[in-house]
Protein backbone atom coordinates (compact mmCIF):
# COMPACT_ATOMS: atom_id res chain seq x y z
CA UNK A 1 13.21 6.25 28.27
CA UNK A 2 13.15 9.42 26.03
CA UNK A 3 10.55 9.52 23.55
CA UNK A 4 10.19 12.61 21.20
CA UNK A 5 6.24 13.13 19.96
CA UNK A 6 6.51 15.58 16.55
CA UNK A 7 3.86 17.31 14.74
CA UNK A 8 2.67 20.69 13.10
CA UNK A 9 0.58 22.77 15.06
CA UNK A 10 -2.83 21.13 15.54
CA UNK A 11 -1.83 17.83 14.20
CA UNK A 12 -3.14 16.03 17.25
CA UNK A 13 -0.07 16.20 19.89
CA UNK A 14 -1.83 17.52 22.95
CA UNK A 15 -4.65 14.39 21.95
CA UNK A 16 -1.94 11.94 21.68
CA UNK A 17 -0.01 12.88 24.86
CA UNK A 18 -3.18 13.13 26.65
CA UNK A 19 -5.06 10.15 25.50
CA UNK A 20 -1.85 7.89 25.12
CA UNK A 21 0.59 8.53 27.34
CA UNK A 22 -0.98 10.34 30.43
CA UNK A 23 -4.08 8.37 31.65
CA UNK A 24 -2.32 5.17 31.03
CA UNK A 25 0.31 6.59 33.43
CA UNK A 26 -2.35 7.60 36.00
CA UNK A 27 -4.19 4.34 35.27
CA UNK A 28 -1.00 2.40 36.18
CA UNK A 29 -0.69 4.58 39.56
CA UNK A 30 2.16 6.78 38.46
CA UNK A 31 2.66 10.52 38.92
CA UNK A 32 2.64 12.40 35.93
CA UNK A 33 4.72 15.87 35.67
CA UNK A 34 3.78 18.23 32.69
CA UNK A 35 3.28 22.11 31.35
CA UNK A 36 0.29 20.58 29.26
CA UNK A 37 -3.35 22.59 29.92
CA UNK A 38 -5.02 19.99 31.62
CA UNK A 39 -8.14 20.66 33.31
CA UNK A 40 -7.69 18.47 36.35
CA UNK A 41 -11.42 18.64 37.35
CA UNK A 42 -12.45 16.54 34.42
CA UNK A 43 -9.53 14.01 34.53
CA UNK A 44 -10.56 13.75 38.15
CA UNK A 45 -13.96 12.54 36.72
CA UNK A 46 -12.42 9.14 35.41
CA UNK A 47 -9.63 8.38 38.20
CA UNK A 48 -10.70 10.26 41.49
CA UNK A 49 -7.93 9.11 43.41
CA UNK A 50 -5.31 10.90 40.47
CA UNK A 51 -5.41 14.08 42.17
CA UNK A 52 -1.45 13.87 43.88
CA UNK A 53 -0.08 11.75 40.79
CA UNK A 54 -0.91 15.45 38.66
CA UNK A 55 1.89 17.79 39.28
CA UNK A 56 0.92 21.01 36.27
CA UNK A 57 4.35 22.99 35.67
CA UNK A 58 3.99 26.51 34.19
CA UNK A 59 6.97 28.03 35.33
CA UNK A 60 10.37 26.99 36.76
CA UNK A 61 11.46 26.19 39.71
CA UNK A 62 15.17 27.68 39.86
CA UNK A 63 14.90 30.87 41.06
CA UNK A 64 16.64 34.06 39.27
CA UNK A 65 20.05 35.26 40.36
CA UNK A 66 19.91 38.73 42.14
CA UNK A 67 22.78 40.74 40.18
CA UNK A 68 25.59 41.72 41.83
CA UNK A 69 25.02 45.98 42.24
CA UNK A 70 28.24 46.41 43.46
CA UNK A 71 30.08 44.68 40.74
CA UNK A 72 27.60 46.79 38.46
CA UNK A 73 29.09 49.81 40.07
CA UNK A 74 32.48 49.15 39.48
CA UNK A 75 32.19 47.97 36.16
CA UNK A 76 30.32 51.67 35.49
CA UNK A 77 32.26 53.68 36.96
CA UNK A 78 36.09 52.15 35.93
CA UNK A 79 35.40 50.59 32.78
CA UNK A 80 32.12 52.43 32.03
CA UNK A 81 30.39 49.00 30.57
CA UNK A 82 27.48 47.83 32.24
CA UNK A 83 27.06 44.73 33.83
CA UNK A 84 25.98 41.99 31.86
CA UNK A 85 23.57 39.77 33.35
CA UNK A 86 23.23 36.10 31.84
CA UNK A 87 19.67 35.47 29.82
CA UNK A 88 17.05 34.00 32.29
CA UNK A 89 14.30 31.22 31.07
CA UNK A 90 11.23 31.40 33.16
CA UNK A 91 9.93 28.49 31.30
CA UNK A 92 9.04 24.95 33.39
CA UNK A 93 11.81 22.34 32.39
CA UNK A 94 14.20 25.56 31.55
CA UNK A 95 16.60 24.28 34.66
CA UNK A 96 17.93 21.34 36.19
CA UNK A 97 15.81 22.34 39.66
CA UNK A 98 12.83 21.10 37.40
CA UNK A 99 14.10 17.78 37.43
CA UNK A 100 14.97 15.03 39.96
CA UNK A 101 11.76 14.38 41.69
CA UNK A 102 12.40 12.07 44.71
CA UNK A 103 8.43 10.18 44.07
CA UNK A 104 8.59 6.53 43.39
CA UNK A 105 5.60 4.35 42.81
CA UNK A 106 5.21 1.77 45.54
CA UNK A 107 4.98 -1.46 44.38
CA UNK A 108 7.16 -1.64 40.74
CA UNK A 109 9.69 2.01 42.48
CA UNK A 110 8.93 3.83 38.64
CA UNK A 111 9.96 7.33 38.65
CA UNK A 112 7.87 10.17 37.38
CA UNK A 113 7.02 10.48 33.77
CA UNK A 114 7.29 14.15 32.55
CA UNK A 115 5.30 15.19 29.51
CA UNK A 116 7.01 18.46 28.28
CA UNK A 117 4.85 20.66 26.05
CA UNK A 118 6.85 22.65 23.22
CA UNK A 119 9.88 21.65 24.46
CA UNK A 120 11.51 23.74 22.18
CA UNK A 121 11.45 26.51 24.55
CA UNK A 122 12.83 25.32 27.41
CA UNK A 123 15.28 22.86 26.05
CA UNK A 124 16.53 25.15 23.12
CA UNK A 125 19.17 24.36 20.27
CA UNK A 126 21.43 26.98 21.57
CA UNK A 127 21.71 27.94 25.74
CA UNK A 128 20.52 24.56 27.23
CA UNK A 129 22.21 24.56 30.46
CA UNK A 130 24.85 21.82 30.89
CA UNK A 131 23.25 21.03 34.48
CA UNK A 132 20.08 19.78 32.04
CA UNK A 133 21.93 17.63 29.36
CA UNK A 134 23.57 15.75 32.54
CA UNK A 135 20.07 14.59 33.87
CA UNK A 136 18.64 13.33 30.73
CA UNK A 137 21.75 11.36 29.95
CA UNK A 138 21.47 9.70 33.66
CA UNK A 139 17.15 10.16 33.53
CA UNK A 140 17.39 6.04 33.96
CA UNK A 141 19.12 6.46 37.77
CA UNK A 142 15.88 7.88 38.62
CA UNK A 143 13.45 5.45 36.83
CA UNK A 144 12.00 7.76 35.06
CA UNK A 145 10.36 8.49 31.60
CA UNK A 146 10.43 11.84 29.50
CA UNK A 147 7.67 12.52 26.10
CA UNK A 148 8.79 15.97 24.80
CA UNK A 149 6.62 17.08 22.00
CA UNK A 150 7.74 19.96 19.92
CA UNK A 151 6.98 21.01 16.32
CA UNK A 152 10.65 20.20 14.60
CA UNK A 153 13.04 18.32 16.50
CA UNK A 154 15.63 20.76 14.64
CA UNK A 155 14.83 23.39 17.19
CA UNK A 156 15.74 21.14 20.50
CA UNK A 157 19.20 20.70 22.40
CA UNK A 158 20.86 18.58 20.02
CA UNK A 159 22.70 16.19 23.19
CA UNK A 160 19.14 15.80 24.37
CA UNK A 161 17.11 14.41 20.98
CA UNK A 162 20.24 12.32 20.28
CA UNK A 163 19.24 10.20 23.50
CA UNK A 164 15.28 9.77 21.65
CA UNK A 165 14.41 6.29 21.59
CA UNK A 166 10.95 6.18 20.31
CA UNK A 167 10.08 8.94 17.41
CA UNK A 168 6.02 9.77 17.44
CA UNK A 169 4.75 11.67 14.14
CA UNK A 170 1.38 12.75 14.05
CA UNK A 171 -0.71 14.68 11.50
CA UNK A 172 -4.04 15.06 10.97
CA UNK A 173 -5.56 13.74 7.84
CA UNK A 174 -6.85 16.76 6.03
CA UNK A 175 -5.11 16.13 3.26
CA UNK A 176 -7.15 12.70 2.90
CA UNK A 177 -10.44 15.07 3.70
CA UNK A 178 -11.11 13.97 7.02
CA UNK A 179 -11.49 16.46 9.67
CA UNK A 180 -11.86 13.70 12.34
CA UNK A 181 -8.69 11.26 12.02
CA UNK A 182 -4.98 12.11 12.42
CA UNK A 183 -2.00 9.68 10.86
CA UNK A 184 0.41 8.67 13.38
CA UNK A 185 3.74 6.76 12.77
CA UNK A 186 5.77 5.17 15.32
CA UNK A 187 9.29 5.49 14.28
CA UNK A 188 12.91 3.59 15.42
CA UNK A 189 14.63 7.04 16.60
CA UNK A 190 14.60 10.44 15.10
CA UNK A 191 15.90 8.83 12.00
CA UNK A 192 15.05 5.34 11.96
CA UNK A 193 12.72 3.39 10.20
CA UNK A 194 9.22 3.55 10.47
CA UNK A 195 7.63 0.50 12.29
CA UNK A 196 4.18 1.12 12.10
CA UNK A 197 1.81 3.86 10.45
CA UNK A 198 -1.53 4.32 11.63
CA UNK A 199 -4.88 6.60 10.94
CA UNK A 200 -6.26 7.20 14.64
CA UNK A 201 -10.07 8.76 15.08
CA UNK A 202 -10.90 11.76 17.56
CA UNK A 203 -12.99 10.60 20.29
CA UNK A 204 -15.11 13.45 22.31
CA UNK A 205 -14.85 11.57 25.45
CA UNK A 206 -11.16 12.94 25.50
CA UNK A 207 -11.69 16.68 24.41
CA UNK A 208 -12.87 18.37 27.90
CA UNK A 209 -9.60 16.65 29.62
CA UNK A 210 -7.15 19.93 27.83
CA UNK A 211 -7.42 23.07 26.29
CA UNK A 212 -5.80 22.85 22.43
CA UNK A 213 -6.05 26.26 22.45
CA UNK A 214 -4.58 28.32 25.37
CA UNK A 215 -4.56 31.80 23.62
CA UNK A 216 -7.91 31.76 22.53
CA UNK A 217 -11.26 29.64 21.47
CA UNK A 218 -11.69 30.37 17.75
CA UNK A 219 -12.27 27.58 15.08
CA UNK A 220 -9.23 26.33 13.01
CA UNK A 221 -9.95 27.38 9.43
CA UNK A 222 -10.38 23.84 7.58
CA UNK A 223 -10.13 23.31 3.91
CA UNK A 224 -13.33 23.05 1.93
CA UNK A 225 -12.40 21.97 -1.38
CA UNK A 226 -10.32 18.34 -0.57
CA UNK A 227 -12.14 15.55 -1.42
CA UNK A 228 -12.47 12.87 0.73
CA UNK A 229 -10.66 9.85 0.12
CA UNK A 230 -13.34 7.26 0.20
CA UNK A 231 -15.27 9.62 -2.35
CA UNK A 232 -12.93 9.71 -5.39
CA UNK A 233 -13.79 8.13 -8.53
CA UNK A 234 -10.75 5.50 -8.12
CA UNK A 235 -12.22 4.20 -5.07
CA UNK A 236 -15.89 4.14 -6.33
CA UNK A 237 -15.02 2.42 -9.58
CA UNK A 238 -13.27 -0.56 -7.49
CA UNK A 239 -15.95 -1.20 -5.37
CA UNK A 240 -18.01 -0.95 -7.81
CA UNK A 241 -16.20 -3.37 -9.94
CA UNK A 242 -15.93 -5.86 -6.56
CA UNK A 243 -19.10 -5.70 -6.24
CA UNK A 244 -20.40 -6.95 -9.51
CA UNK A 245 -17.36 -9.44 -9.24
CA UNK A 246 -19.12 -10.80 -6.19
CA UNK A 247 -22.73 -10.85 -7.66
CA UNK A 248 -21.46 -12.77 -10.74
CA UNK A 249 -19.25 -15.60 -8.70
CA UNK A 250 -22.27 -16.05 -6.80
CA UNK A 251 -24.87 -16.71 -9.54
CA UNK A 252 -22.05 -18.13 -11.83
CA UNK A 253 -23.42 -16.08 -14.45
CA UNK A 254 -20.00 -14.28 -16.07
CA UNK A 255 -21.87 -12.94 -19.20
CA UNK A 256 -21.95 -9.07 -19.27
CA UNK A 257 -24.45 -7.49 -16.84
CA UNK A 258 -25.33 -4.29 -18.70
CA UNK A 259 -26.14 -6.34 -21.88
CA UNK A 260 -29.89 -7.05 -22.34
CA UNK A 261 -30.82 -10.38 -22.53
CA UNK A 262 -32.07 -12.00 -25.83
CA UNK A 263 -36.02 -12.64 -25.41
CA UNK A 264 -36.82 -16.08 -26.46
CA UNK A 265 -39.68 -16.73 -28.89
CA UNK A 266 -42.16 -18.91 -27.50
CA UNK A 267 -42.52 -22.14 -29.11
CA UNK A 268 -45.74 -23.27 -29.98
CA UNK A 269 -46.75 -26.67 -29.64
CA UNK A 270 -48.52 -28.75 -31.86
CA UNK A 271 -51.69 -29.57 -31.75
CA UNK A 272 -51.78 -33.35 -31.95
CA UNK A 273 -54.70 -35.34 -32.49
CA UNK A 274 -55.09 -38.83 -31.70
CA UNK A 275 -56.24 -40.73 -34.31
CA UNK A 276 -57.58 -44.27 -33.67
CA UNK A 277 -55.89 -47.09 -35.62
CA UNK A 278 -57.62 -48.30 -38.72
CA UNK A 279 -58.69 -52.23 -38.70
CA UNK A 280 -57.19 -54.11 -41.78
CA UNK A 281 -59.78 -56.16 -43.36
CA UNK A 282 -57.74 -58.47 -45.32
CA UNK A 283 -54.27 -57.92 -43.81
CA UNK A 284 -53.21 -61.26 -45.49
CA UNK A 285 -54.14 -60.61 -48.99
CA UNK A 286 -51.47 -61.68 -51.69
CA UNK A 287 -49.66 -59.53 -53.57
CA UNK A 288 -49.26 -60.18 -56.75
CA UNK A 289 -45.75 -59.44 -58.68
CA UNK A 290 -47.43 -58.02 -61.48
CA UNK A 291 -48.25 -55.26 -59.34
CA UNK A 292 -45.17 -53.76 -57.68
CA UNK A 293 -43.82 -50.72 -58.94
CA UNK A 294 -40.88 -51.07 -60.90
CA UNK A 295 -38.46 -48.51 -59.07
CA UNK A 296 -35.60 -47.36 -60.74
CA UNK A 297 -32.25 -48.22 -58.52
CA UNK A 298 -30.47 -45.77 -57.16
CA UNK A 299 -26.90 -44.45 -58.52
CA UNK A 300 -24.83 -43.68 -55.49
CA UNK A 301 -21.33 -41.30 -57.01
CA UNK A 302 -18.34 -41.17 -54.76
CA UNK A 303 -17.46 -38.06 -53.86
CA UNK A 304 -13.98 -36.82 -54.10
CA UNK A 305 -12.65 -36.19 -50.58
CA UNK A 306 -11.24 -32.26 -50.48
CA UNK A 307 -7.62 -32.04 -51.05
CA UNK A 308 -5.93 -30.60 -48.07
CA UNK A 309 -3.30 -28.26 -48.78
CA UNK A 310 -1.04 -27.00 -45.70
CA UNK A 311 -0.08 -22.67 -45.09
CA UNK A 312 3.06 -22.93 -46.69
CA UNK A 313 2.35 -25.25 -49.17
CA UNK A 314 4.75 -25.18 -52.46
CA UNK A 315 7.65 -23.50 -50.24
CA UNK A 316 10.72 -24.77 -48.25
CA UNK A 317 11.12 -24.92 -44.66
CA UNK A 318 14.33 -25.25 -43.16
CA UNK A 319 16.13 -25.15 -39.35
CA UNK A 320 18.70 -22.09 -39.23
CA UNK A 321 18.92 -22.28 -35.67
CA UNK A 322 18.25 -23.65 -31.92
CA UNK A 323 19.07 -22.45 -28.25
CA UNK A 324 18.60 -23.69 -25.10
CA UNK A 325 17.98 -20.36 -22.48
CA UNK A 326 16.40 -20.97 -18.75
CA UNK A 327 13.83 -18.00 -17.98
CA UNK A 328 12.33 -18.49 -13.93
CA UNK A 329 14.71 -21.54 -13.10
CA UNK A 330 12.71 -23.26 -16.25
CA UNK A 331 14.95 -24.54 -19.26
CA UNK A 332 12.96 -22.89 -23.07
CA UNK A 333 14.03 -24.15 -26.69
CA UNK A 334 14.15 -21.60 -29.45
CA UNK A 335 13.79 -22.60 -33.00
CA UNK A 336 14.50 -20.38 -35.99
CA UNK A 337 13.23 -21.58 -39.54
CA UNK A 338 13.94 -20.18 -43.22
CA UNK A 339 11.26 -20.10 -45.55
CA UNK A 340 12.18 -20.91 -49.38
CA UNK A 341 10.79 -20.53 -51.86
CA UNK A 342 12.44 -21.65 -55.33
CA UNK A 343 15.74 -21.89 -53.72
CA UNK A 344 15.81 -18.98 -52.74
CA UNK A 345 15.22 -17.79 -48.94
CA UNK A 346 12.19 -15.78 -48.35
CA UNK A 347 11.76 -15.08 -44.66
CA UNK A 348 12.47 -16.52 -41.49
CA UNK A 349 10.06 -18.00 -38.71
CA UNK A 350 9.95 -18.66 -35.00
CA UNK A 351 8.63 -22.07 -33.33
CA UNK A 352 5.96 -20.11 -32.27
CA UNK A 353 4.60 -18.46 -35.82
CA UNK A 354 5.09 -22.26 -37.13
CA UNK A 355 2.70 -23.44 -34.51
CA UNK A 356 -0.01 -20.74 -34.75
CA UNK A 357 -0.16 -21.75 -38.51
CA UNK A 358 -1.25 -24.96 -37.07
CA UNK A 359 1.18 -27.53 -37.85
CA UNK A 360 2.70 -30.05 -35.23
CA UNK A 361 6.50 -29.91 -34.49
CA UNK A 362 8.82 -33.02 -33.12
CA UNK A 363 12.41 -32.65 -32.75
CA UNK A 364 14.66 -35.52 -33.61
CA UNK A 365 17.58 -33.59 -32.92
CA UNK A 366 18.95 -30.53 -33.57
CA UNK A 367 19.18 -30.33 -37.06
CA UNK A 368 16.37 -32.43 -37.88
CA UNK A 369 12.51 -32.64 -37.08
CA UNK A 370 9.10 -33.40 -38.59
CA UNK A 371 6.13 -30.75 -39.08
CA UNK A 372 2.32 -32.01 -39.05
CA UNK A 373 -0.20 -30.58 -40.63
CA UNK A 374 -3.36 -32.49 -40.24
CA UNK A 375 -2.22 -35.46 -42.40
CA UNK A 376 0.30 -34.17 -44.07
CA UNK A 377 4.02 -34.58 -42.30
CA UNK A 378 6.99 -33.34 -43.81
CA UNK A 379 10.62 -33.96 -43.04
CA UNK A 380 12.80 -30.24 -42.26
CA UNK A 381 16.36 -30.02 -41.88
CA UNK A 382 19.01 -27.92 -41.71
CA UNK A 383 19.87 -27.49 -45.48
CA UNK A 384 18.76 -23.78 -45.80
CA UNK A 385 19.62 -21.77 -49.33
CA UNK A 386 22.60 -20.21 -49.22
CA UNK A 387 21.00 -16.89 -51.65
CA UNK A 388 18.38 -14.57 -50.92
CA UNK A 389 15.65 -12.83 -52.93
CA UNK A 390 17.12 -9.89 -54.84
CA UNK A 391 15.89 -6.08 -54.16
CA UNK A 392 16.43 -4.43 -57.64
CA UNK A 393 18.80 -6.63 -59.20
CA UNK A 394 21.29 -6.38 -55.98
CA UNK A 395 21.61 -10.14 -54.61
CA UNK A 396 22.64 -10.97 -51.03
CA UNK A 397 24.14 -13.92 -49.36
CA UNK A 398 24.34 -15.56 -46.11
């Protein structure tokens, strides 16, 4: 399998590749072929028994052509042209001698896997050899696996990225403020869909396995001024507004928190007294009739009950019209109504400005139906006007 790992410089290839797809390899007993800066010493340090499954590459293996001085001499001296001698790459993975290892592991026979750093260089756009293309479309005879990381995947042999299967993005999240993550996608091909996205931290454990920088130690200049994401006002006002969501479903209180609450006054109670009950001396003394107060009777007046009077009291109310429409897979009636006044129309109403004015409406069918309003019911129909009100003396009809 090909698999292509892309990504700006310092966007976290060399940490993928190393972390991701070399020590599983040497975890799983299988040699590992590459041009990346490893310092063996240290991978050593978690599997001792890696050292012959690390093969480091720098150069090539083919060696360069001597020229030909006699044909140089010929060409000189009849044609006077030099001799032109074909462009030599130097780099490892530049020639088809840098393939084809013969090592298989011994239990599952998996070939090599080759991790090719900036494999831009030696697998170019333009002056791959033909020897090369020929492997990695038969790679698979030798059970093996290939990871070439580069920065585009515009600048590689084009026969060669065709055969990607798996497409690696990584880039590290400075533009989300974070120093200490890169986002990695995993993608179907070089121009597939993407199947999964992903924000992956830095761990230290993995830093002294390879040198990021191989032309010198300084600092990569980082951007001061980018927020981080978690610290953005967005952000802060949602969890703020969770958590005060969460405080008020647990103490059921939904009133506003930030208003104060209302002191009560403190009722007083009063002071009762007990008082013992008085003894009647003569509990069964007669009354006599002479002595009862003569109390006028009492006039009790019926009041009048308030007259209730409806919204559109004194005007007509007629049905102009009625659909049947289905909005959601649900069937909804609209009713139009003309308002009269005098025999003349007025204005029109919907079903729903009829009910917010609080009366009650039943169909009977569609051209007649009953409107409630508290005890008052009226009988509508559709016998709307046939004029309208007049706007400076011009009438209009339906």
């Amino acid at each position: 399998m090909i698999n292509l790992l892309i990504g700006p410089p310092g966007g976290g290839k060399s940490y993928e590749a190393v972390a991701f797809h070399l020590l599983p390899a040497l975890e799983q007993g299988r040699k590992v072929i590459t041009n990346l800066p490893l310092v063996v010493p240290e991978v050593l340090k978690l599997y001792p028994d890696a050292e012959p499954l690390i093969e480091l590459r720098s150069e090539t293996k083919a060696v360069r052509a001597r020229p030909d001085i006699k044909k140089a001499q010929w060409l000189y001296k009849t044609l006077g042209v030099p001799l032109r001698q074909k462009h030599f790459v130097s780099a490892a993975f530049a020639h088809a001698e840098d393939y084809g290892d013969p090592w298989r592991h011994p239990e599952t026979g998996a070939g090599p896997l080759y991790i090719i750093d900036e494999c831009h260089i030696p697998l170019p756009r333009n002056g791959t050899p033909i020897a090369v293309e020929h492997w990695y479309s038969l790679h698979r005879h030798e059970s093996a696996d290939v990871l070439l990381m580069t920065q585009s995947y515009g600048k590689i042999n084009q026969s060669i990225r065709d055969l990607v299967q798996i497409c690696y993005r990584v880039r590290k999240n400075t533009a989300m403020g974070s120093q200490n993550s890169y986002i990695r996608k995993v993608q179907d091909g070089i121009r597939g869909e993407v199947t999964n996205t992903g924000i992956r931290k830095y761990k230290a454990e993995y830093f002294p396995l390879y040198k990021s920088h191989t032309r010198g130690g300084g600092s990569e200049l980082a951007a001061n001024d980018i927020i981080p994401f978690w610290k953005r006002w967005p952000v802060l006002g949602t969890g703020l507004c969770l958590l005060l969501t969460l405080f008020m479903i647990s103490t059921m209180d939904f009133g506003n928190p930030l208003k104060p609450k209302a002191k009560h006054a403190e009722v007083s109670k009063p002071n009762i007294q007990h008082i013992p009950p008085k003894v009647l001396t003569n509990p069964l003394k007669e009354i006599r009739h002479d002595e009862i107060a003569q109390v006028e009777p009492i006039k009790v007046v019926a009041t009048k009950s308030e007259k209730v009077t409806e919204p559109l009291s004194g005007r007509g109310i007629h049905i102009v019209g009625h659909i049947t429409g289905y909005m959601n897979g649900h069937a909804r009636d609209v009713w139009r109504f003309a308002v009269s006044q005098n025999g003349q129309l007025s204005f029109y109403l919907t079903l729903e400005d009829i009910q917010r004015a609080g009366y009650t409406f039943l169909p009977l069918n569609d051209c007649v139906a009953t409107l409630t309003y508290m005890n008052i019911t009226r009988t509508i129909a559709c016998d709307a006007p046939t004029q309208q009100v007049t706007i400076g003396g011009v009438g209009k009809s339906s």
